[in-house]
Protein backbone atom coordinates (compact mmCIF):
# COMPACT_ATOMS: atom_id res chain seq x y z
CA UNK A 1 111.87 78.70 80.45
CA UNK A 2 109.50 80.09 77.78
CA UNK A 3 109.15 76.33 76.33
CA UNK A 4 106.91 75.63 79.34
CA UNK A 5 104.58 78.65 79.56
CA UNK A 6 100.88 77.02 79.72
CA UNK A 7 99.57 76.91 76.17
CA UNK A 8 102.48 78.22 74.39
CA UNK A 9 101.39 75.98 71.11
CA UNK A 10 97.58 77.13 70.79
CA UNK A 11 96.05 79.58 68.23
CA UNK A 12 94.49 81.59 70.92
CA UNK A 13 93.70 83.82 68.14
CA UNK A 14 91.10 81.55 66.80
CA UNK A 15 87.53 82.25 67.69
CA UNK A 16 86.83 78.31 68.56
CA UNK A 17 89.83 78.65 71.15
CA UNK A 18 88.19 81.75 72.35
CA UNK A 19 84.79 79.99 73.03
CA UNK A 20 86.25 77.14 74.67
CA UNK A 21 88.25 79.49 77.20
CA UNK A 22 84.55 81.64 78.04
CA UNK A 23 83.34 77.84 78.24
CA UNK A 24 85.91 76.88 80.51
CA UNK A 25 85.83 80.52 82.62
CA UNK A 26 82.00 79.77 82.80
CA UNK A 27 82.64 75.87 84.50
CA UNK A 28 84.45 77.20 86.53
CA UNK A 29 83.53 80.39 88.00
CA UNK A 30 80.22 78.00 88.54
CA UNK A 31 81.83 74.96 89.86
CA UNK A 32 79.79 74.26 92.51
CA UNK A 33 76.37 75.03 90.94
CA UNK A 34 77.16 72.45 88.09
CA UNK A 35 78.29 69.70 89.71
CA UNK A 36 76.52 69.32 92.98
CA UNK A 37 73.67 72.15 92.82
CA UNK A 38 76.02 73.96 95.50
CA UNK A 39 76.48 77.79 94.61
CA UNK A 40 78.85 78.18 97.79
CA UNK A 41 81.12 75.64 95.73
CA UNK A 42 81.67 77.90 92.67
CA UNK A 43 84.68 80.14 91.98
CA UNK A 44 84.33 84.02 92.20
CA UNK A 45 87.72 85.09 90.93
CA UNK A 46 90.55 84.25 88.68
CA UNK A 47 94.00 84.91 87.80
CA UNK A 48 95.21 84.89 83.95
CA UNK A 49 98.79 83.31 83.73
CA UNK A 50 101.12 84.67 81.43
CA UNK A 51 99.29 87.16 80.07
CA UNK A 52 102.01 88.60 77.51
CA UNK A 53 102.07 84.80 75.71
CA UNK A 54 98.15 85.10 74.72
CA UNK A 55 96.27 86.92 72.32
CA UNK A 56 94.71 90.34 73.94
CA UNK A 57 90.93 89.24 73.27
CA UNK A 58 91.62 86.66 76.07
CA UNK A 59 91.98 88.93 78.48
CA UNK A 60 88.69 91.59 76.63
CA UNK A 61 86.66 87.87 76.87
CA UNK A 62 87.59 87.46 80.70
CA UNK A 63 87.34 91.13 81.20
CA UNK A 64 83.71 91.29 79.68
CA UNK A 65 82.15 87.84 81.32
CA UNK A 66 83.04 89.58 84.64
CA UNK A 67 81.32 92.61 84.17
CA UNK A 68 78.07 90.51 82.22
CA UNK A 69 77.65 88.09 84.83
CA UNK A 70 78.44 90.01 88.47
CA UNK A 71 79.33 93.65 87.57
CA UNK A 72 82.35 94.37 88.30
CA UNK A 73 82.17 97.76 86.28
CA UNK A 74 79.46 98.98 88.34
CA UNK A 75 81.32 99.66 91.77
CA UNK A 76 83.78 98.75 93.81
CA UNK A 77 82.40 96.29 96.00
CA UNK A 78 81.10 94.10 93.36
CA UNK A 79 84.90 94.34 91.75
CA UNK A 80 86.21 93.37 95.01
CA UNK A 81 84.14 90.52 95.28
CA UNK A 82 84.98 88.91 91.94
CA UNK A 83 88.67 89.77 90.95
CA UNK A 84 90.12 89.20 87.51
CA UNK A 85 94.42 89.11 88.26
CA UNK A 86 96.42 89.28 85.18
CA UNK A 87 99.96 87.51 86.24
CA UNK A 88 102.19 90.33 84.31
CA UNK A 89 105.61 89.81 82.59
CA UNK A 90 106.12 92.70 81.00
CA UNK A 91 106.47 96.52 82.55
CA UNK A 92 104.12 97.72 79.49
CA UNK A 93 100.60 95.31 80.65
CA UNK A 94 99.40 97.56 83.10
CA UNK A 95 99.33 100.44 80.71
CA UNK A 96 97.18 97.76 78.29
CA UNK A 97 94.88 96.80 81.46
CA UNK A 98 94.50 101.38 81.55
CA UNK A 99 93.67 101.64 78.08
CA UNK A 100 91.52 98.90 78.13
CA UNK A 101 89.20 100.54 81.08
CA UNK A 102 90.89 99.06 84.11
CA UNK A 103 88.72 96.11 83.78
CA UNK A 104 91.02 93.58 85.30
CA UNK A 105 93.00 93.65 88.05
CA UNK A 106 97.54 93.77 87.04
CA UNK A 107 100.27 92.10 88.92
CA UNK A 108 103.12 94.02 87.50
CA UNK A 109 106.32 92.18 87.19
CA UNK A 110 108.46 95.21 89.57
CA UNK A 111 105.55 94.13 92.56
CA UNK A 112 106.26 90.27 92.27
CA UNK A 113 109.85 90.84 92.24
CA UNK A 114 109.54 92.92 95.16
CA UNK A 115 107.34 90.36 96.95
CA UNK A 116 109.92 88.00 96.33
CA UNK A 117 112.86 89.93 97.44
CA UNK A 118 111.42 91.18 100.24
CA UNK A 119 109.74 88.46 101.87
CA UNK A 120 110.90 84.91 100.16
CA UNK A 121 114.62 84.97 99.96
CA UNK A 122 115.63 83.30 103.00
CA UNK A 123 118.17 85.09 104.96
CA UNK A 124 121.52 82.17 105.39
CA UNK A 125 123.64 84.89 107.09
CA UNK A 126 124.44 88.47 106.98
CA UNK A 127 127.24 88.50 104.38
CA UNK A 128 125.22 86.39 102.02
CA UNK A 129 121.56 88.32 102.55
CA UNK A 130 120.23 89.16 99.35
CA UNK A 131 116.39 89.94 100.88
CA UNK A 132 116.01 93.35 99.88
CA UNK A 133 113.94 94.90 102.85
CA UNK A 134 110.56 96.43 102.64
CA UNK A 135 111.48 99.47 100.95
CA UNK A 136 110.59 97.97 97.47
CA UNK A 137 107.11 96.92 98.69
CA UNK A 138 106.27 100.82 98.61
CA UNK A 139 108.15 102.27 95.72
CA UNK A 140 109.31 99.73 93.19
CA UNK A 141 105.82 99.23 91.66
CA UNK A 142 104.25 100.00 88.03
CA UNK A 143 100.34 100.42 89.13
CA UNK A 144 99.87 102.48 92.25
């Protein structure tokens, strides 16, 4: 339930919670280099959990670091090589993520639950199959 999201109780509104998340982004998209001098170590991607239960200069913060420190606004293949995946509740983010400049990188809600149907839901027997098939894989999607 909603009592468990990740964070749920923090001001991520306030400017010193806003640092410590670029701090934290920072550590960890350069792990490796930190810790044991070992660049292949470091992170080159991350996902954003929950991304309707935060303030939306979370996501401009992540969204800018990405394109200061590798690019990502530049072309494709440096946007494919560091990936920014906001975890989606709500059929109205990627229309934020478009008016925002694309920046980031949406799992709508209609693709997960079409993931899940189609390819999670174990199949007991025929009468009780509720896998949906891969029909929902193609269509039942918010970002094309």
């Amino acid at each position: 339930g909603y009592d468990f999201l990740l964070a749920n109780d923090v001001d991520n509104s306030n400017p010193v919670v806003q640092a410590e998340q670029l701090n934290w982004m920072y550590y960890l998209l350069n792990f490796g280099s930190i810790t044991g001098n070992e660049s292949n170590a470091n992170f080159d991607s991350i996902r954003v959990d929950a991304v309707d239960n935060v303030d939306a200069d979370l996501l401009q913060i992540a969204a800018d670091y990405f394109k200061a420190a590798y690019g990502v606004d530049q072309n494709d293949a440096k946007a494919d090589q560091h990936v920014s995946i906001l975890e989606d509740w709500s059929d109205n983010d990627f229309e934020y993520v478009k008016d925002q400049g694309s920046n980031q990188l949406s799992m709508d809600n209609k693709m997960r639950l079409s993931l899940k149907y189609s390819l999670t839901i174990p199949v007991v027997d025929k009468e009780s199959n509720k896998r949906s098939g891969l029909e929902p894989l193609i269509s039942n999607n918010l970002v094309n």
